[in-house]
Protein backbone atom coordinates (compact mmCIF):
# COMPACT_ATOMS: atom_id res chain seq x y z
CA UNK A 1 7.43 -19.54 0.21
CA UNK A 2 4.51 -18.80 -2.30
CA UNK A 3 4.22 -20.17 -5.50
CA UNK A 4 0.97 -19.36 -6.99
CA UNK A 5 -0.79 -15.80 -7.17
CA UNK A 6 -3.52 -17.55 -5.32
CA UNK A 7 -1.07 -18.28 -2.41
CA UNK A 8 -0.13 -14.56 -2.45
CA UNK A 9 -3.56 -13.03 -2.22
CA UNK A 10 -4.52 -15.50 0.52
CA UNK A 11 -1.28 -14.50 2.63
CA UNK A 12 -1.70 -11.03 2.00
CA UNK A 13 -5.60 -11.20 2.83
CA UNK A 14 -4.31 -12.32 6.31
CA UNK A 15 -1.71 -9.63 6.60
CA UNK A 16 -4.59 -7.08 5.15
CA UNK A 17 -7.41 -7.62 7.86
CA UNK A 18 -4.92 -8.52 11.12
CA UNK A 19 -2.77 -5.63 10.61
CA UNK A 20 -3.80 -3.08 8.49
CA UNK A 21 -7.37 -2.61 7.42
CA UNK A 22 -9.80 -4.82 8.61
CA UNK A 23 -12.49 -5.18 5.57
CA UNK A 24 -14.38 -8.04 4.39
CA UNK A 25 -12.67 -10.32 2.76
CA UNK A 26 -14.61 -10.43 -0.37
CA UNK A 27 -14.09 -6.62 -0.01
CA UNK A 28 -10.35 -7.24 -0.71
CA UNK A 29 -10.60 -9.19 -3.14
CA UNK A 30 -13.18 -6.75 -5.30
CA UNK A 31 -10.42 -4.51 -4.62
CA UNK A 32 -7.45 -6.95 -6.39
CA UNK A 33 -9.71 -8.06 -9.04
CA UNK A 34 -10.55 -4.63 -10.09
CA UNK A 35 -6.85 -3.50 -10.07
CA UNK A 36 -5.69 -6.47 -12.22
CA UNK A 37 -8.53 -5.56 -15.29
CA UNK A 38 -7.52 -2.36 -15.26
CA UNK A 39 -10.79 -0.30 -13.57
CA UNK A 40 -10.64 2.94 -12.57
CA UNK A 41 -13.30 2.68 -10.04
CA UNK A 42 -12.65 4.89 -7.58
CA UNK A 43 -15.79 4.67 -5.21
CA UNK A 44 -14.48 0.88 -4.37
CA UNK A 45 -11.91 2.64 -2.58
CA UNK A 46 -13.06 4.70 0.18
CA UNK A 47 -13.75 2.81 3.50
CA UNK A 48 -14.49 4.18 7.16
CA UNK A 49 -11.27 4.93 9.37
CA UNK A 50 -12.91 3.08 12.13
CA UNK A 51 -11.79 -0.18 10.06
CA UNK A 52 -7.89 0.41 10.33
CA UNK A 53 -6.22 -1.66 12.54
CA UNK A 54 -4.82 -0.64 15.92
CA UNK A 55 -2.10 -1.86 15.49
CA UNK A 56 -1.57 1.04 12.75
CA UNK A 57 -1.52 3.15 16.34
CA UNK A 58 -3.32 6.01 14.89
CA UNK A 59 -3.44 9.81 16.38
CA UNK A 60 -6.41 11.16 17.62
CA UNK A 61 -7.28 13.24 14.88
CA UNK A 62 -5.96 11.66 11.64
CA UNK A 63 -6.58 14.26 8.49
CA UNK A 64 -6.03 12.78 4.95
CA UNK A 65 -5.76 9.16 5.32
CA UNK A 66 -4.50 6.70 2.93
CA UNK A 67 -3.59 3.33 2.72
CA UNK A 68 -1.63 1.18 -0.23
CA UNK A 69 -2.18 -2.11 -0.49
CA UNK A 70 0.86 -4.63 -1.74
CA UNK A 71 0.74 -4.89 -5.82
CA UNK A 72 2.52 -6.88 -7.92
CA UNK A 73 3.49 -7.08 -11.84
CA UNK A 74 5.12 -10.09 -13.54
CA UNK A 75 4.78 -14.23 -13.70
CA UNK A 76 5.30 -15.19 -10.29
CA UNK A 77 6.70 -18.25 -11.65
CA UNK A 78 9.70 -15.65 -13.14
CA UNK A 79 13.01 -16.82 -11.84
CA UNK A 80 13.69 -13.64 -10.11
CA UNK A 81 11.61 -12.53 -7.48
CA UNK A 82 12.04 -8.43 -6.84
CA UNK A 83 10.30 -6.77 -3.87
CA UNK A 84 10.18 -2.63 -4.05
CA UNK A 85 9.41 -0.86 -0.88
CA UNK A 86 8.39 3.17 -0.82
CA UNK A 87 8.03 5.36 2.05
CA UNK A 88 3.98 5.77 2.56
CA UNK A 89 0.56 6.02 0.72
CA UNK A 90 0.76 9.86 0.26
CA UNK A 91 -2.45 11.80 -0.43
CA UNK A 92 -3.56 14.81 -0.75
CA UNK A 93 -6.99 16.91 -0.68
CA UNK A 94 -7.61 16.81 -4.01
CA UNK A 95 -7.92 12.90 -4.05
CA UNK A 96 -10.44 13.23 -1.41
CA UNK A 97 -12.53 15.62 -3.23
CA UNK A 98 -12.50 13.18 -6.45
CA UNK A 99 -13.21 10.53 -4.27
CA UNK A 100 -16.20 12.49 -2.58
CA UNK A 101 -14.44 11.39 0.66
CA UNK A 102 -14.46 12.79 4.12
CA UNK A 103 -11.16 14.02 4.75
CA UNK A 104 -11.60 13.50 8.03
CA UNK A 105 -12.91 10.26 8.75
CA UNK A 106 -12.53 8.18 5.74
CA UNK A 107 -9.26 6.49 3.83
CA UNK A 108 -8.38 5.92 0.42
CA UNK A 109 -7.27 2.66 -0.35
CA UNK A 110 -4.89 2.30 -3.19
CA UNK A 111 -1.15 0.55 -4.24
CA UNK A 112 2.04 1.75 -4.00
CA UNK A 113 2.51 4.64 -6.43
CA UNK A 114 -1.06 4.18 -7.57
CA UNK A 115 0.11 1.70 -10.13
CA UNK A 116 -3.18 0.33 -10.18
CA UNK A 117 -4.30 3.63 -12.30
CA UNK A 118 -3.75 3.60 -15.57
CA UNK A 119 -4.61 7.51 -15.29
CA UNK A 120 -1.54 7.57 -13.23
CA UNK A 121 1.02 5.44 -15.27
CA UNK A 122 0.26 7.17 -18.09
CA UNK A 123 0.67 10.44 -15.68
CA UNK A 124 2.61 11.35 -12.69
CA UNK A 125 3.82 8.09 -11.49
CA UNK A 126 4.90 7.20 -15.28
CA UNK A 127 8.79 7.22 -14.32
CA UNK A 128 8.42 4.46 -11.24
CA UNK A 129 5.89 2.86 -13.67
CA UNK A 130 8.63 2.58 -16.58
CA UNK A 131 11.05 1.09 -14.24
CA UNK A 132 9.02 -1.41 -12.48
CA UNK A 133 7.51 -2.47 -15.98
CA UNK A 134 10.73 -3.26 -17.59
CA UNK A 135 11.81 -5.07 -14.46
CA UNK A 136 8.82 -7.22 -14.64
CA UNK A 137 9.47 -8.51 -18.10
CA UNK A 138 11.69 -11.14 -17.16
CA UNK A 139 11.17 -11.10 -12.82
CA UNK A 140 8.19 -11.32 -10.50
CA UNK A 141 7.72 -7.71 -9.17
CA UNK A 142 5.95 -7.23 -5.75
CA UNK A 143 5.35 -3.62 -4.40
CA UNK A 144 5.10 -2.24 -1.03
CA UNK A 145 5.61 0.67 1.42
CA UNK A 146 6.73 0.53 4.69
CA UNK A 147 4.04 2.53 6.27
CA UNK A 148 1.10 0.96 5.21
CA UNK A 149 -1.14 4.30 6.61
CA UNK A 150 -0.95 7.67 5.31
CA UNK A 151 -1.99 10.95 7.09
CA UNK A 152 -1.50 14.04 8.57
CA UNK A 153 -1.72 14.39 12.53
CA UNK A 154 -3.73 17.03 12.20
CA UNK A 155 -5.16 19.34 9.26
CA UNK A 156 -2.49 21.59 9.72
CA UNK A 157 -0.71 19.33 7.93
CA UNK A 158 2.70 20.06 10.00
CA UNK A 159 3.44 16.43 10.84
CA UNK A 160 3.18 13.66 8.50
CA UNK A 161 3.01 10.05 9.31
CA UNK A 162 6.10 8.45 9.21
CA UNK A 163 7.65 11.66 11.43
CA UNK A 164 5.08 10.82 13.83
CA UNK A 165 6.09 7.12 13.92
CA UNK A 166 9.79 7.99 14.13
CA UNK A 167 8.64 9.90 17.25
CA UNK A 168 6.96 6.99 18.59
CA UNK A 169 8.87 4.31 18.21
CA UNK A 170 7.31 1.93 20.36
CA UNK A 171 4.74 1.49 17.20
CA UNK A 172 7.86 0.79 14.92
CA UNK A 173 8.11 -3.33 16.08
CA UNK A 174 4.75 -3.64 14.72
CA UNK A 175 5.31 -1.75 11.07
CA UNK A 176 8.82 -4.04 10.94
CA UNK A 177 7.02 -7.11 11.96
CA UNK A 178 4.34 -6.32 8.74
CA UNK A 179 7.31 -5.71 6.21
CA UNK A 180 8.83 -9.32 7.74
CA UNK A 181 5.54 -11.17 7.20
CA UNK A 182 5.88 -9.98 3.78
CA UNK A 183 9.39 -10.64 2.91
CA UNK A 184 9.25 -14.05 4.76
CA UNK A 185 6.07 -15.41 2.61
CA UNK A 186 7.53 -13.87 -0.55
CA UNK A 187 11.36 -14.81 -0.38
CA UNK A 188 12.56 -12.32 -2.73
CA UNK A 189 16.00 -12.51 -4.41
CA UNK A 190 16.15 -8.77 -4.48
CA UNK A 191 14.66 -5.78 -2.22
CA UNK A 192 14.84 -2.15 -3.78
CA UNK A 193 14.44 0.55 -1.61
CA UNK A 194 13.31 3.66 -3.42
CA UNK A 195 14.39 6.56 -1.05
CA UNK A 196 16.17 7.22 2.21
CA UNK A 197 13.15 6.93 4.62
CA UNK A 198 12.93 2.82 2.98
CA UNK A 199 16.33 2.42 3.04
């Protein structure tokens, strides 16, 4: 089990380039750095689609990708240790266009319910924000999704990810496997599942 914050990013920097997005490590850590002040830097974010793992088992033609990173909000020393899981990194077109991002062969990297934002705690995401702050008063919260990748199969946008997975299952083992890794090195004393597709 990890104790320190250190220990977490290290673990999760394995998890990170193995099975999800293979980026330089320094890369990552940019990335967790800039979260944790509070930057809204937004060009950080936006990395080639060639660099997802295979073992994310892509389509061919993935439109609108998007990937959330684990996040976390509390003193990991907090008695209580609470892991949330959502579905998927959902994005849209319009985050592409602020990004100035290929829609078609980029991805967006961000956390679970862009939590990372203030913009977005202060905005759309400011009812999972409420509840996952006043849980991390007195616990250790760690977020994650199930699906780490977001997209469409194509741009007619008819098939989202997680209905493509459920039709494949042969990829599921290796999306379980991820989720284990993470409940495993994190040992939580509670796992909320926010929605059906999680639970």
């Amino acid at each position: 089990m990890i104790e320190t914050e250190k220990e977490l990013t290290e673990e999760l920097i394995k998890i990170i380039q193995s099975d999800i997005i293979n980026i330089p490590r320094d890369n990552i850590l940019s990335l967790y750095e800039s979260w944790m002040q509070k930057h809204d830097n937004s060009a950080t974010w936006i990395y080639n689609k060639k660099d997802i793992c295979k073992n994310q088992f892509l389509p061919t033609n993935p439109y609108l990708l998007g990937i959330d990173l684990p996040y976390w909000f509390g003193d990991i020393s907090a008695k209580k240790r609470i892991m949330i899981v959502g579905i998927d990194p959902l994005r849209n077109e319009n985050a592409f266009k602020q990004a100035k991002a290929d829609k078609n062969n980029h991805v967006l990297i961000g956390t679970p319910y862009a939590l990372h934002s203030t913009k977005m705690r202060e905005g759309r995401t400011r009812p999972y924000w409420e509840f996952i702050n006043s849980l991390s008063q007195n616990n250790f919260v760690y977020l994650t999704d199930i699906y780490k990748t977001f997209f469409y199969t194509e741009n007619s946008k008819k098939e989202r990810s997680y209905v493509y997975y459920r039709k494949n299952t042969s990829y599921l083992k290796s999306i379980k496997d991820i989720l284990a890794r993470e409940i495993n090195f994190l040992n939580p004393d509670l796992i909320i599942t926010l929605g059906k597709e999680s639970f």
